[in-house]
PDB file of N, CA and C in Angstrom:
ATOM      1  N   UNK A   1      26.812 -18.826  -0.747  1.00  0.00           N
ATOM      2  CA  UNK A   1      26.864 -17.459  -1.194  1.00  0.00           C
ATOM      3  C   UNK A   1      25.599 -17.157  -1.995  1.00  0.00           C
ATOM      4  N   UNK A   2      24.956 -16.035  -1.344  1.00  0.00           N
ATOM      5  CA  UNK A   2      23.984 -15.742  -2.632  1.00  0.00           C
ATOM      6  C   UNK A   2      24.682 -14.875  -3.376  1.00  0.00           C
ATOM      7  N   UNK A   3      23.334 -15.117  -4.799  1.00  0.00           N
ATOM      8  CA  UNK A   3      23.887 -14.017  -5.894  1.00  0.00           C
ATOM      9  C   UNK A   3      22.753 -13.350  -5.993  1.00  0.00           C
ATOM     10  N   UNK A   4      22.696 -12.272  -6.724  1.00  0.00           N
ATOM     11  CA  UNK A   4      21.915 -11.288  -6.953  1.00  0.00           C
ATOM     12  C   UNK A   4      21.409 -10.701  -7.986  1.00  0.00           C
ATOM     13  N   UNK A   5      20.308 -11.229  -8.949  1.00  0.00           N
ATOM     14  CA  UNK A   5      20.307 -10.525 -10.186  1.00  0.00           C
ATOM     15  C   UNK A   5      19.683  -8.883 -10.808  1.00  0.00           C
ATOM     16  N   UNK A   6      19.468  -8.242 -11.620  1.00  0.00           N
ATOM     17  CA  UNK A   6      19.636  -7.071 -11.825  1.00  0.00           C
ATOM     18  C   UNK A   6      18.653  -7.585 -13.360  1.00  0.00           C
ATOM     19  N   UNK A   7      17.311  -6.867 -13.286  1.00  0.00           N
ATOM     20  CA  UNK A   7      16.621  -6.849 -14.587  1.00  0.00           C
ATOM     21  C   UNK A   7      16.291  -6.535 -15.158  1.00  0.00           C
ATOM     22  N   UNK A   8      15.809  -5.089 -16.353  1.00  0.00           N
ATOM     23  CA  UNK A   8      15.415  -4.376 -16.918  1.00  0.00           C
ATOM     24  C   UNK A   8      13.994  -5.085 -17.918  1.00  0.00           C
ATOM     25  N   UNK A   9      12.778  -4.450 -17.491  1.00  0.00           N
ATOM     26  CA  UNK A   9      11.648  -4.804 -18.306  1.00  0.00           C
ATOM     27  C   UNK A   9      11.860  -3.521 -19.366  1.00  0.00           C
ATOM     28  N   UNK A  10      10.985  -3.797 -20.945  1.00  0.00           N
ATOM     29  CA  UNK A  10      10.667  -3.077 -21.977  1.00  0.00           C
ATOM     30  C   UNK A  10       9.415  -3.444 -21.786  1.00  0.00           C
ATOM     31  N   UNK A  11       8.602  -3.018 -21.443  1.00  0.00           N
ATOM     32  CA  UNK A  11       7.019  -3.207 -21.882  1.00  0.00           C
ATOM     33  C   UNK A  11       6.485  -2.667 -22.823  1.00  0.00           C
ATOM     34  N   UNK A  12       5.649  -3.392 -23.693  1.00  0.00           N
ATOM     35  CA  UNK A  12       5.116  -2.569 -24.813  1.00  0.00           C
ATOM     36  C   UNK A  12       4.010  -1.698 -24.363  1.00  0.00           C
ATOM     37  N   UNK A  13       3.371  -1.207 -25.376  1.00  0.00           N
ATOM     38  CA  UNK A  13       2.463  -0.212 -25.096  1.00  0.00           C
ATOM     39  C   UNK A  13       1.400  -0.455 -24.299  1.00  0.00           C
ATOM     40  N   UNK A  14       0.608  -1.782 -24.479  1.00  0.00           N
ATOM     41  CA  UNK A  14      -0.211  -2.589 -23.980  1.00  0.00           C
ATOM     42  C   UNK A  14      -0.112  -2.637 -22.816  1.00  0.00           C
ATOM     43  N   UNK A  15       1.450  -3.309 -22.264  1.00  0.00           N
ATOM     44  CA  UNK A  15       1.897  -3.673 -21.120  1.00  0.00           C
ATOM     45  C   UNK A  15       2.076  -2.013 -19.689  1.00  0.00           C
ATOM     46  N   UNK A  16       2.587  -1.077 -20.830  1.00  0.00           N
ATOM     47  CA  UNK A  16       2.564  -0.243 -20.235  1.00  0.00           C
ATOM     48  C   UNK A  16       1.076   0.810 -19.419  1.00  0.00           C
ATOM     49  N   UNK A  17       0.540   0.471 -20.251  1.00  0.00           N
ATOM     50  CA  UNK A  17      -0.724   1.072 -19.430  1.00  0.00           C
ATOM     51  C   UNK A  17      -1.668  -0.191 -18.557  1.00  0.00           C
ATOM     52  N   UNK A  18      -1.358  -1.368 -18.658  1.00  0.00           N
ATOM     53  CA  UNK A  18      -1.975  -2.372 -17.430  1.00  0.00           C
ATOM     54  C   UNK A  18      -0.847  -2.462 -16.230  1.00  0.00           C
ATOM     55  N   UNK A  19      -0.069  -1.202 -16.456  1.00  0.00           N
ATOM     56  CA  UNK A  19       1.091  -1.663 -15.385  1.00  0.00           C
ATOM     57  C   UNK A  19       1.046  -0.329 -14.554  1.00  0.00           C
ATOM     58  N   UNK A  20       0.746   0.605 -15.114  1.00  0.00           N
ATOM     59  CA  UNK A  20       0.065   1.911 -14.898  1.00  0.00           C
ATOM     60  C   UNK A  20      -1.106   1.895 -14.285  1.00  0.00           C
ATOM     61  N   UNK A  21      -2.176   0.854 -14.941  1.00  0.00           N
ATOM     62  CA  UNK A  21      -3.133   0.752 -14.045  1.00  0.00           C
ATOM     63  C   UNK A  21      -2.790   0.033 -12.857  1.00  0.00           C
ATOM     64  N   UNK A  22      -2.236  -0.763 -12.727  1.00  0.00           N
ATOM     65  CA  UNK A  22      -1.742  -1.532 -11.196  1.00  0.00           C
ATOM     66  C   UNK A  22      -1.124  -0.771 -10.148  1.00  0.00           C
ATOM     67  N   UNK A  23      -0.635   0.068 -10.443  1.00  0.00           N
ATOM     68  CA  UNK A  23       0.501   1.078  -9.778  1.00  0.00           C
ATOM     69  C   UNK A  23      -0.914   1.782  -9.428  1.00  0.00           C
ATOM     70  N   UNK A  24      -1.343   2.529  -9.820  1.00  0.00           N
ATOM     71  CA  UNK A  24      -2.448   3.225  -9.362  1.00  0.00           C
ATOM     72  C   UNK A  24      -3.560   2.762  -8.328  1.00  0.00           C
ATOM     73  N   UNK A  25      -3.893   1.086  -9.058  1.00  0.00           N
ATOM     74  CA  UNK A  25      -4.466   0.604  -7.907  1.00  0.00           C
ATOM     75  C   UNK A  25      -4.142   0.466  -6.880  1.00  0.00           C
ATOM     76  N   UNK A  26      -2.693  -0.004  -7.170  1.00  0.00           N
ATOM     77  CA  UNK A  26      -2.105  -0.023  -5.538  1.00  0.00           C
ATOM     78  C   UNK A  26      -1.682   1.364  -4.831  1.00  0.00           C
ATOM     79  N   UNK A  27      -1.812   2.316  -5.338  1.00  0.00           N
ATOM     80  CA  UNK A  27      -1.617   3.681  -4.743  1.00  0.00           C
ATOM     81  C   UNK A  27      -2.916   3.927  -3.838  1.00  0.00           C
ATOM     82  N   UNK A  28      -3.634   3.498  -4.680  1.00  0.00           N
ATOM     83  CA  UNK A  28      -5.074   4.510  -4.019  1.00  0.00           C
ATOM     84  C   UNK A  28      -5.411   3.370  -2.751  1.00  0.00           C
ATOM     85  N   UNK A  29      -5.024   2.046  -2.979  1.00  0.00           N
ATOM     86  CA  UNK A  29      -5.274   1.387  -1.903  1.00  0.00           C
ATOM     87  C   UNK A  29      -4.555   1.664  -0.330  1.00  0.00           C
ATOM     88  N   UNK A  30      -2.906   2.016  -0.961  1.00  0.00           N
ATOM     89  CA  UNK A  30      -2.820   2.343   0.316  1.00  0.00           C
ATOM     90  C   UNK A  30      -2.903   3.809   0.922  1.00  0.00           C
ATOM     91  N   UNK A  31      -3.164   4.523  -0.177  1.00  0.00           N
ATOM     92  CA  UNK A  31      -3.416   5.905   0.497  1.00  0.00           C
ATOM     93  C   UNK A  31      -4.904   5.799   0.929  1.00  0.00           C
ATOM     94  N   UNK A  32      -6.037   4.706   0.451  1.00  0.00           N
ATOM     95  CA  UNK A  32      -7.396   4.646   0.938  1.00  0.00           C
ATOM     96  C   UNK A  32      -6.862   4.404   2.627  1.00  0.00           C
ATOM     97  N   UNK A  33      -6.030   3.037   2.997  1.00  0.00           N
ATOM     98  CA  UNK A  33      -6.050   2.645   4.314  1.00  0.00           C
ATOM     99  C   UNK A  33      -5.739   3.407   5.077  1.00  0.00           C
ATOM    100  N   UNK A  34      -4.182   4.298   4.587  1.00  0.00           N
ATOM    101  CA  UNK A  34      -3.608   4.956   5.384  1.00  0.00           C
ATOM    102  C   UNK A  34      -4.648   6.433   6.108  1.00  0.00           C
ATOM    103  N   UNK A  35      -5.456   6.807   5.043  1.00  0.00           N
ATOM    104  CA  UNK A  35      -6.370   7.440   5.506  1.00  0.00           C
ATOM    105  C   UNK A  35      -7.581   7.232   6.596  1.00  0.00           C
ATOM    106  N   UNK A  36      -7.899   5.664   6.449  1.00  0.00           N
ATOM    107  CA  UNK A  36      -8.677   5.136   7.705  1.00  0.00           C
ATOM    108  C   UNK A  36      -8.238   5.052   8.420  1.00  0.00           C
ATOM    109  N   UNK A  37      -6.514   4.609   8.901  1.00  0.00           N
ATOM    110  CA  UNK A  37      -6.488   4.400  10.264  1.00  0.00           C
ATOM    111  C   UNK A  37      -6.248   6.009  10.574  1.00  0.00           C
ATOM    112  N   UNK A  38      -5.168   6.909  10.232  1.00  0.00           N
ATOM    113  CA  UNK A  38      -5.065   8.266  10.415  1.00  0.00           C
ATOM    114  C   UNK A  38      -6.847   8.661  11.099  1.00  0.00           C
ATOM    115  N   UNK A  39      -7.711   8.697  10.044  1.00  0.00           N
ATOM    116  CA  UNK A  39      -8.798   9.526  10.737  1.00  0.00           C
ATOM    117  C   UNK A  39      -9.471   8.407  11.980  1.00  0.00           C
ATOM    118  N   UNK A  40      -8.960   7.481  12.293  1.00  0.00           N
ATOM    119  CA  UNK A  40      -9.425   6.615  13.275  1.00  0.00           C
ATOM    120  C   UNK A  40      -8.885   7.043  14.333  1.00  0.00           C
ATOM    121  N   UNK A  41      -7.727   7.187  14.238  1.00  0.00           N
ATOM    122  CA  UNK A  41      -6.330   8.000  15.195  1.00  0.00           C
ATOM    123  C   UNK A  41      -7.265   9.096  15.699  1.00  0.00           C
ATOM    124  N   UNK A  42      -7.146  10.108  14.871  1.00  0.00           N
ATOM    125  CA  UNK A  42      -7.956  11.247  15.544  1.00  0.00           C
ATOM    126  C   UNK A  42      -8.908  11.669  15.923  1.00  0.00           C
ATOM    127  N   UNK A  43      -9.655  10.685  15.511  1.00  0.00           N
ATOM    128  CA  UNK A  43     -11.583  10.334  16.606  1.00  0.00           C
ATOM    129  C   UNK A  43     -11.632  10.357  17.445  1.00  0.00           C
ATOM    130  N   UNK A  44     -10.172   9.002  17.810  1.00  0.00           N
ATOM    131  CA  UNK A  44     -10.028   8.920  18.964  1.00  0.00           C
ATOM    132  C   UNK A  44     -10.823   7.193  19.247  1.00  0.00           C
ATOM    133  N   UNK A  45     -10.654   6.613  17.682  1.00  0.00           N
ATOM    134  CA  UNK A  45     -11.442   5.108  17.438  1.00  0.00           C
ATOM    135  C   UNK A  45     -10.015   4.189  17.328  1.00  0.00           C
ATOM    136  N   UNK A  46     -10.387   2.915  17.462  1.00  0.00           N
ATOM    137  CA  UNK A  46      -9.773   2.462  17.708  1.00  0.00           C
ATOM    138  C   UNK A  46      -8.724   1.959  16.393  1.00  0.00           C
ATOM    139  N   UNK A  47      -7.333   1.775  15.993  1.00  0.00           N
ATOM    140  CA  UNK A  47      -6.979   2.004  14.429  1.00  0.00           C
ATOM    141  C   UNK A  47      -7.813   0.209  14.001  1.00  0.00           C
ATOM    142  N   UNK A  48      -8.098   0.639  12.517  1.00  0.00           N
ATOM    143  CA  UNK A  48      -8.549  -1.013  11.799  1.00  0.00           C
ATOM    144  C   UNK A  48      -7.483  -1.573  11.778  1.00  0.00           C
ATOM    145  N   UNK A  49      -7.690  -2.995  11.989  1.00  0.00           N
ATOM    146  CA  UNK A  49      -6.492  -3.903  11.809  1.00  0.00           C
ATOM    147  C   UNK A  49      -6.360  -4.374  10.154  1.00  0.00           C
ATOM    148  N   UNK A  50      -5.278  -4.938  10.039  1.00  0.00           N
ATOM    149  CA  UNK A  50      -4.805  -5.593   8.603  1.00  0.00           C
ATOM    150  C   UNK A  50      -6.456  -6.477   8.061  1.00  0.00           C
ATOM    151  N   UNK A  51      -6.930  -7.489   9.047  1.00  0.00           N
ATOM    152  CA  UNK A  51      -8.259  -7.745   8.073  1.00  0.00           C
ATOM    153  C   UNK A  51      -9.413  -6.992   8.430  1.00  0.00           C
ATOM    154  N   UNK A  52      -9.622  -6.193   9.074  1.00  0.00           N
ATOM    155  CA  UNK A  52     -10.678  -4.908   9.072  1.00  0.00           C
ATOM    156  C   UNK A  52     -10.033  -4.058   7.424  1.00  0.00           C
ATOM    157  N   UNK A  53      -9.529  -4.180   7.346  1.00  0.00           N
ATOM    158  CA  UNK A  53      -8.845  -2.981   6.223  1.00  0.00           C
ATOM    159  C   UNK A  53      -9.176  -3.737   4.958  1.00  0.00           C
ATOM    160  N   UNK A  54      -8.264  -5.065   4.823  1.00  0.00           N
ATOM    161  CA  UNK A  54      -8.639  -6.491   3.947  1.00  0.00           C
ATOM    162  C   UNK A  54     -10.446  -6.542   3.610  1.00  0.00           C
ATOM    163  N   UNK A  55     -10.811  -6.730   4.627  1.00  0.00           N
ATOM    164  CA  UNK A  55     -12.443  -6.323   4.206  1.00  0.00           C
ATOM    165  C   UNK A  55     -13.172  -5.517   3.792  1.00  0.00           C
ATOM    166  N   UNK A  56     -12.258  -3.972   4.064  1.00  0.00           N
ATOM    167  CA  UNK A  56     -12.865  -2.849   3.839  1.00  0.00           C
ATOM    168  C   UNK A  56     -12.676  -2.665   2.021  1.00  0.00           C
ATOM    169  N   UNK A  57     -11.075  -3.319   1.837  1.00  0.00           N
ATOM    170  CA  UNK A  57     -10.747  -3.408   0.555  1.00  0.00           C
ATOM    171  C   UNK A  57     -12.054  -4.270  -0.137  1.00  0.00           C
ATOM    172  N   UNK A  58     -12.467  -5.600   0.076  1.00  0.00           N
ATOM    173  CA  UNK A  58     -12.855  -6.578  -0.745  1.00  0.00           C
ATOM    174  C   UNK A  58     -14.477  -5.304  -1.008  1.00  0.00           C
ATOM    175  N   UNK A  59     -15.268  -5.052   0.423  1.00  0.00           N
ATOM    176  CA  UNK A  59     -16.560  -4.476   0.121  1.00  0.00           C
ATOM    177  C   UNK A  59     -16.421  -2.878  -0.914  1.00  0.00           C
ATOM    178  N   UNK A  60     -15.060  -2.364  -0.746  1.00  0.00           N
ATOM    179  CA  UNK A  60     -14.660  -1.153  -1.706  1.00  0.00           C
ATOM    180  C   UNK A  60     -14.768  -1.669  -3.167  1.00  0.00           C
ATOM    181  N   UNK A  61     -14.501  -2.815  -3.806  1.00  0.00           N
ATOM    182  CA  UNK A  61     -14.764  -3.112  -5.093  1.00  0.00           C
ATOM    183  C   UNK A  61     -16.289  -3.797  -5.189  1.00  0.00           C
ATOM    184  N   UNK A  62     -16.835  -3.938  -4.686  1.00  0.00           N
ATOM    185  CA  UNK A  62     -18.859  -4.282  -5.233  1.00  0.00           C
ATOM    186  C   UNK A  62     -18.973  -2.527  -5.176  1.00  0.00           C
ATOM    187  N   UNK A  63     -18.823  -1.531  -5.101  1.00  0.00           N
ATOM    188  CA  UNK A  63     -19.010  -0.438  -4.879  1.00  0.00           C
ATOM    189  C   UNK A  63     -19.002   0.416  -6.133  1.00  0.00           C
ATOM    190  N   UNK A  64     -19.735   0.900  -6.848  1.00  0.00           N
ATOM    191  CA  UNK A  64     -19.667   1.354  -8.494  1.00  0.00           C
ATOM    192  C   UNK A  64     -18.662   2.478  -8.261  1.00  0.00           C
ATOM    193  N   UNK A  65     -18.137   3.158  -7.769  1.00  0.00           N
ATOM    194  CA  UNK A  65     -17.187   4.102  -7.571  1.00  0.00           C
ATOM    195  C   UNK A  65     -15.766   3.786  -7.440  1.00  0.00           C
ATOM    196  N   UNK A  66     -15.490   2.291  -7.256  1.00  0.00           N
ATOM    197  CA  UNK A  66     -14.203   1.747  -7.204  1.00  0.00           C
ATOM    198  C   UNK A  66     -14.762  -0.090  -7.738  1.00  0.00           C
ATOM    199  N   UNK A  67     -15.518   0.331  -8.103  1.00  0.00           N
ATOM    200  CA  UNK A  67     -15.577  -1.443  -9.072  1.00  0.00           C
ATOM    201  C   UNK A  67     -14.325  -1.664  -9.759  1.00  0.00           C
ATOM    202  N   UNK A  68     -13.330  -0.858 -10.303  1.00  0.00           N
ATOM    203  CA  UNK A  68     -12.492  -0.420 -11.212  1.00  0.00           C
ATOM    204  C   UNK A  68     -11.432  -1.423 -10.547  1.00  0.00           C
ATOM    205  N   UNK A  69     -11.155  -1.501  -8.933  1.00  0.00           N
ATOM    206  CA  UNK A  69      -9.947  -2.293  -8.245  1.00  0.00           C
ATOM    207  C   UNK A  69     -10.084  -3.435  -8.675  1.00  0.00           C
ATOM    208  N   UNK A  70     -11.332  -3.762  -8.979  1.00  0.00           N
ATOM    209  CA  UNK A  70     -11.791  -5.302  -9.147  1.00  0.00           C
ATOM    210  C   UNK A  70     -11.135  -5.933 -10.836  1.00  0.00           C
ATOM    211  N   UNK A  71     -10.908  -4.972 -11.292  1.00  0.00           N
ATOM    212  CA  UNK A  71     -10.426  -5.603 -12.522  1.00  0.00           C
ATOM    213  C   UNK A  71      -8.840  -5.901 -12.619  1.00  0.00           C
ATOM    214  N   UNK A  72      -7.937  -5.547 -11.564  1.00  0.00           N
ATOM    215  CA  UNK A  72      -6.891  -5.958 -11.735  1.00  0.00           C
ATOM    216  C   UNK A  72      -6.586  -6.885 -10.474  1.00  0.00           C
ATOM    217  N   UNK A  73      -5.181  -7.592 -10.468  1.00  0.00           N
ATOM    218  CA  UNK A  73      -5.326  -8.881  -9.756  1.00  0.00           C
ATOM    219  C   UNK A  73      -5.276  -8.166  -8.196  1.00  0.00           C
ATOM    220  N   UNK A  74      -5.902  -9.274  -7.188  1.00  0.00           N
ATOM    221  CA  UNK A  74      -5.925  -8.869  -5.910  1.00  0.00           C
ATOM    222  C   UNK A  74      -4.508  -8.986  -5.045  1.00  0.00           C
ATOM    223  N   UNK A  75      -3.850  -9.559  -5.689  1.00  0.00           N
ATOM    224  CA  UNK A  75      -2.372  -9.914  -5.059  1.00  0.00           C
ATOM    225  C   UNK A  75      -1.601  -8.885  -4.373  1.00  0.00           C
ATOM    226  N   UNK A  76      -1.281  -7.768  -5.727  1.00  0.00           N
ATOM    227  CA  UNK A  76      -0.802  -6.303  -5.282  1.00  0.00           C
ATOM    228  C   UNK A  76      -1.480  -5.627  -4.284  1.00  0.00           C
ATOM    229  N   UNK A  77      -2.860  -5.754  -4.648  1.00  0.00           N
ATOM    230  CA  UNK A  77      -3.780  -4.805  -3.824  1.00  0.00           C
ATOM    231  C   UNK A  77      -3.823  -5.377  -1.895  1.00  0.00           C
ATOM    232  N   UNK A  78      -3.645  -6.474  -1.857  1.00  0.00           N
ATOM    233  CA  UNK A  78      -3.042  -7.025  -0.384  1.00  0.00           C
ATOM    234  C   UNK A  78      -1.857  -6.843  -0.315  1.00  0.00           C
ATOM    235  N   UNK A  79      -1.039  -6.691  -0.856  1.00  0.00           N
ATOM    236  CA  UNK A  79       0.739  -6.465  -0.412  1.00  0.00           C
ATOM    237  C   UNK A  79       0.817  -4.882  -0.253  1.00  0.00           C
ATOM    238  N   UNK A  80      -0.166  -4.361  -0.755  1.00  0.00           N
ATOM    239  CA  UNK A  80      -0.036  -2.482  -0.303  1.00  0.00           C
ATOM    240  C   UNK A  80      -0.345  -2.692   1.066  1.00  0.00           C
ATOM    241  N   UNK A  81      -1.491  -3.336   1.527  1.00  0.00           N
ATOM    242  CA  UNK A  81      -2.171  -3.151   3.060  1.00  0.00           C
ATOM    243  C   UNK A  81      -1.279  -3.347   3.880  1.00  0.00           C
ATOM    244  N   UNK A  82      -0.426  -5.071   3.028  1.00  0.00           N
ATOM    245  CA  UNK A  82       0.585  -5.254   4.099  1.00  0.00           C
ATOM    246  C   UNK A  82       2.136  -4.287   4.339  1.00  0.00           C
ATOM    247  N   UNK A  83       2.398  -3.833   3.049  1.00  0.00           N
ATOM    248  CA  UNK A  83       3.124  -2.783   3.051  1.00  0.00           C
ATOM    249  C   UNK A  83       3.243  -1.485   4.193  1.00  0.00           C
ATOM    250  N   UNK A  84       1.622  -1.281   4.134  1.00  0.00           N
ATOM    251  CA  UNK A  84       1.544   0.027   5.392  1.00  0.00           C
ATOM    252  C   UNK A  84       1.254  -0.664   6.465  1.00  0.00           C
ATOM    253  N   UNK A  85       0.991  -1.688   6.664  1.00  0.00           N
ATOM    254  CA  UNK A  85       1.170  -2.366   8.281  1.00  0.00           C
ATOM    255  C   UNK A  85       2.910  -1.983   8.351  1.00  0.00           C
ATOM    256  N   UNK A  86       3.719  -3.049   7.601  1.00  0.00           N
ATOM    257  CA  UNK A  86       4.902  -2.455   7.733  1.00  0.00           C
ATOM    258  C   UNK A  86       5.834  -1.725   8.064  1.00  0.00           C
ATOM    259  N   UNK A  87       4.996  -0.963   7.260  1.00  0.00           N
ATOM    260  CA  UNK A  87       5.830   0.753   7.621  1.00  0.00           C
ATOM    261  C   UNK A  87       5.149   1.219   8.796  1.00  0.00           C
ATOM    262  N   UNK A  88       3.955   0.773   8.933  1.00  0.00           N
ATOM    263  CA  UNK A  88       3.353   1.702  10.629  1.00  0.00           C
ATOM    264  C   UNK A  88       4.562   0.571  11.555  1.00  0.00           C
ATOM    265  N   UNK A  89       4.263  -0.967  11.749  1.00  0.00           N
ATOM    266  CA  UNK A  89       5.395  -1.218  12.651  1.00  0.00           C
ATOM    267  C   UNK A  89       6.883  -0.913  12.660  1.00  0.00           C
ATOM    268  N   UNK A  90       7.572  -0.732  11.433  1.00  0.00           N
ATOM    269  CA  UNK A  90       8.462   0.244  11.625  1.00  0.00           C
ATOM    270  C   UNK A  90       9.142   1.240  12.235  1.00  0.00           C
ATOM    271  N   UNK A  91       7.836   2.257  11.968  1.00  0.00           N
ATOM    272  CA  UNK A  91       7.676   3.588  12.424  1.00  0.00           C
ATOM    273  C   UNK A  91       7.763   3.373  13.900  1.00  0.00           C
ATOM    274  N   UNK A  92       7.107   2.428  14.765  1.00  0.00           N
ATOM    275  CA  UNK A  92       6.930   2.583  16.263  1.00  0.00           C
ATOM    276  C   UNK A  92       7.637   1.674  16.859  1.00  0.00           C
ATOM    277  N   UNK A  93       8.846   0.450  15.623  1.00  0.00           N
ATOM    278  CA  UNK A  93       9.653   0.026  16.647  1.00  0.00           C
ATOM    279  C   UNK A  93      10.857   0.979  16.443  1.00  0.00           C
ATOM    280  N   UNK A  94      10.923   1.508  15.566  1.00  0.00           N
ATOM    281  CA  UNK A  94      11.794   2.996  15.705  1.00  0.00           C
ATOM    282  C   UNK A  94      11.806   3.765  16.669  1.00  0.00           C
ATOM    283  N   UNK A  95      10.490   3.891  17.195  1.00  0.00           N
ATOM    284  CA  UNK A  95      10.154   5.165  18.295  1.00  0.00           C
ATOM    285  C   UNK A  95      10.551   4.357  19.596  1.00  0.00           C
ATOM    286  N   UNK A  96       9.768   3.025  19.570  1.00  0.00           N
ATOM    287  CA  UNK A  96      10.496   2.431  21.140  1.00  0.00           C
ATOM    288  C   UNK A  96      11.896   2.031  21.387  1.00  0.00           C
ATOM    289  N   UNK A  97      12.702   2.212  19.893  1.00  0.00           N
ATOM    290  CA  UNK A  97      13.968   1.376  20.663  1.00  0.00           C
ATOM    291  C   UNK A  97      14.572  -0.090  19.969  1.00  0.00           C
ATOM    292  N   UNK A  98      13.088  -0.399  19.313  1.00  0.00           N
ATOM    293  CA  UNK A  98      13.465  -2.156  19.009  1.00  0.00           C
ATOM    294  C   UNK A  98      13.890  -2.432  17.484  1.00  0.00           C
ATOM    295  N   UNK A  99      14.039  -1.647  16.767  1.00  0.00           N
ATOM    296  CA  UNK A  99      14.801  -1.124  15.268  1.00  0.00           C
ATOM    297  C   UNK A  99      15.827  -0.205  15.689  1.00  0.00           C
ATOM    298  N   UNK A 100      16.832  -1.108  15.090  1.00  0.00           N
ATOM    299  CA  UNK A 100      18.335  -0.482  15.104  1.00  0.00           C
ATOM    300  C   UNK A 100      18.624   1.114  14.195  1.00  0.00           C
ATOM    301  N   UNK A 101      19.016   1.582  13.976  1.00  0.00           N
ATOM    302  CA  UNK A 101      19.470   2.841  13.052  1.00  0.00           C
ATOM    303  C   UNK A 101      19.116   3.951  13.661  1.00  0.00           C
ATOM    304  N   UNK A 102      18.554   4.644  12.164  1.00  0.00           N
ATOM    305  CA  UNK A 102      18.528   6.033  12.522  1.00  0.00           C
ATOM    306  C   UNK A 102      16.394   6.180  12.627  1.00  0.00           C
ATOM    307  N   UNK A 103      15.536   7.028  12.934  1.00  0.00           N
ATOM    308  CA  UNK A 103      14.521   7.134  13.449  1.00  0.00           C
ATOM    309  C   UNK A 103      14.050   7.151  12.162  1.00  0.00           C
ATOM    310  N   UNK A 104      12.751   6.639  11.807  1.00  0.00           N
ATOM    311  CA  UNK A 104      11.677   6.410  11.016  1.00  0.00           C
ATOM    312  C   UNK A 104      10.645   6.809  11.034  1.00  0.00           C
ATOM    313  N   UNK A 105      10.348   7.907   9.853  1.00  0.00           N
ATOM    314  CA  UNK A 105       9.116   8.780   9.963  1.00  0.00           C
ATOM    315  C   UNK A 105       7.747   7.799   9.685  1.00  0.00           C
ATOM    316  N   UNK A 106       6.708   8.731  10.350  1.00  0.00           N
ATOM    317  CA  UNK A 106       5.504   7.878   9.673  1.00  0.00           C
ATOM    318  C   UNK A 106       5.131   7.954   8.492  1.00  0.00           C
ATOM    319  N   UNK A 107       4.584   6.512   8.336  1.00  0.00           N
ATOM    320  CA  UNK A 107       4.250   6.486   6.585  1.00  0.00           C
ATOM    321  C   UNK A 107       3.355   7.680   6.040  1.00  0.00           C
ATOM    322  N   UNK A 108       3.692   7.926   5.187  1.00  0.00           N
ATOM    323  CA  UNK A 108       3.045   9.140   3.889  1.00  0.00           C
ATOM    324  C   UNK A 108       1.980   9.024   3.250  1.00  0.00           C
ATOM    325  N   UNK A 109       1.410   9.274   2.026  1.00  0.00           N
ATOM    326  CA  UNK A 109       0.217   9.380   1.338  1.00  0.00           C
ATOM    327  C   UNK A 109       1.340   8.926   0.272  1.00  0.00           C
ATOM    328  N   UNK A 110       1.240   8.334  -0.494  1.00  0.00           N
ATOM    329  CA  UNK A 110       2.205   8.051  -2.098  1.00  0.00           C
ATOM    330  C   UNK A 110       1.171   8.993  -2.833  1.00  0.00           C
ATOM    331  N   UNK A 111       2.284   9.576  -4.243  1.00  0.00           N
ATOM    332  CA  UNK A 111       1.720  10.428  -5.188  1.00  0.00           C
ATOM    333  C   UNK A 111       1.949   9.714  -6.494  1.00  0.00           C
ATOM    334  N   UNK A 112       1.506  10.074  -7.236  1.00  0.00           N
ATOM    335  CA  UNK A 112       1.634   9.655  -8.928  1.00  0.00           C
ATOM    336  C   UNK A 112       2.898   9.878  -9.264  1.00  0.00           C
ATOM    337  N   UNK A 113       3.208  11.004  -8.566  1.00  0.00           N
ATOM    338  CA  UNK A 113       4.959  11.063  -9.175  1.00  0.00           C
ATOM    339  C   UNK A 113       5.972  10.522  -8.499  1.00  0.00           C
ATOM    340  N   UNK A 114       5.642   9.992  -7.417  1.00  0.00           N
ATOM    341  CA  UNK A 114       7.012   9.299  -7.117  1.00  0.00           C
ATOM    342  C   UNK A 114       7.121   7.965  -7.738  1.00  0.00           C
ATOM    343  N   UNK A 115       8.034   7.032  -6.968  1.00  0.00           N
ATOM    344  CA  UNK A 115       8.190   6.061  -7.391  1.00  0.00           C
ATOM    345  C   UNK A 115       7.696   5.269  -7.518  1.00  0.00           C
ATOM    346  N   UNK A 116       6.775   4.952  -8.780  1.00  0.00           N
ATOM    347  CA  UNK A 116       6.296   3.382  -8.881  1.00  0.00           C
ATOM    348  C   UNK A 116       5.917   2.079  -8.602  1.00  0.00           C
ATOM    349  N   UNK A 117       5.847   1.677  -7.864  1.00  0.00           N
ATOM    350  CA  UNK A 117       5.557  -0.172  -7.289  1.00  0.00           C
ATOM    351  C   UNK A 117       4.382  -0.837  -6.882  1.00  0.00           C
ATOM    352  N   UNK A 118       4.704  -1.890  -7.239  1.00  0.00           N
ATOM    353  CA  UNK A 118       3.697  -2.822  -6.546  1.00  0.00           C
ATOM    354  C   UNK A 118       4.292  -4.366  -6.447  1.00  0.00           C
TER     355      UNK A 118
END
C-alpha cells in the first residue's frame, strides 16, 4: 500500500523571494520554448527538439539579457523544457486516440498569476 504525504512550507522572507525568483525562471523558460517551437510551427520550420531547446537554454544564459537564469539552479530550468515536451505529447496523444479521457488542449503561455511551480 502506498501512503501519501501532505506538506505545508513557511518560508521566510529570504526564502520567499529566491523562490519567486525560481518560479519566474522557470516561467520565462517555458514560455521562451513554447514560443520557439509555436513560431517554428508557423514558418513552416521544422519544431526544435528537447536538446535543440536544452541548448538554446544553456547559450540564453552567456547572453547579458538573460545572464540572470544563470544564477539559479539548472535543475528546474530543464524540468520546464521537459514539462512542455509533456504537455505537447499529451496534447497529440489526445488528438490521435492513444490517451484515454477527455481531449487535451494545447499547452499555453503560463502567467505570473497563476499557479506557481517548479
Amino acid at each position: 500500500m502506498l501512503k501519501r504525504y501532505r506538506y505545508r512550507a513557511y518560508p521566510t522572507g529570504e526564502q520567499h523571494r529566491e523562490l519567486s525568483r525560481l518560479f519566474g525562471c522557470c516561467r520565462i523558460v517555458f514560455n521562451d520554448a513554447l514560443a520557439a517551437r509555436e513560431s517554428a510551427r508557423k514558418a513552416g520550420r521544422s519544431i526544435p527538439s528537447k536538446s535543440e531547446l536544452s541548448a538554446a537554454l544553456t547559450a540564453a544564459k552567456t547572453t547579458p539579457e538573460r545572464a540572470w537564469l544563470a544564477e539559479v539552479s539548472s535543475v528546474p530550468l530543464q524540468q520546464s523544457l521537459a514539462d512542455l515536451h509533456r504537455a505537447y505529447a499529451n496534447f497529440f496523444d489526445s488528438r490521435t486516440g492513444k490517451r484515454k479521457g477527455r481531449k487535451v488542449g494545447a499547452p499555453r503561455f503560463k502567467k505570473r498569476t497563476h499557479r506557481q511551480s517548479a
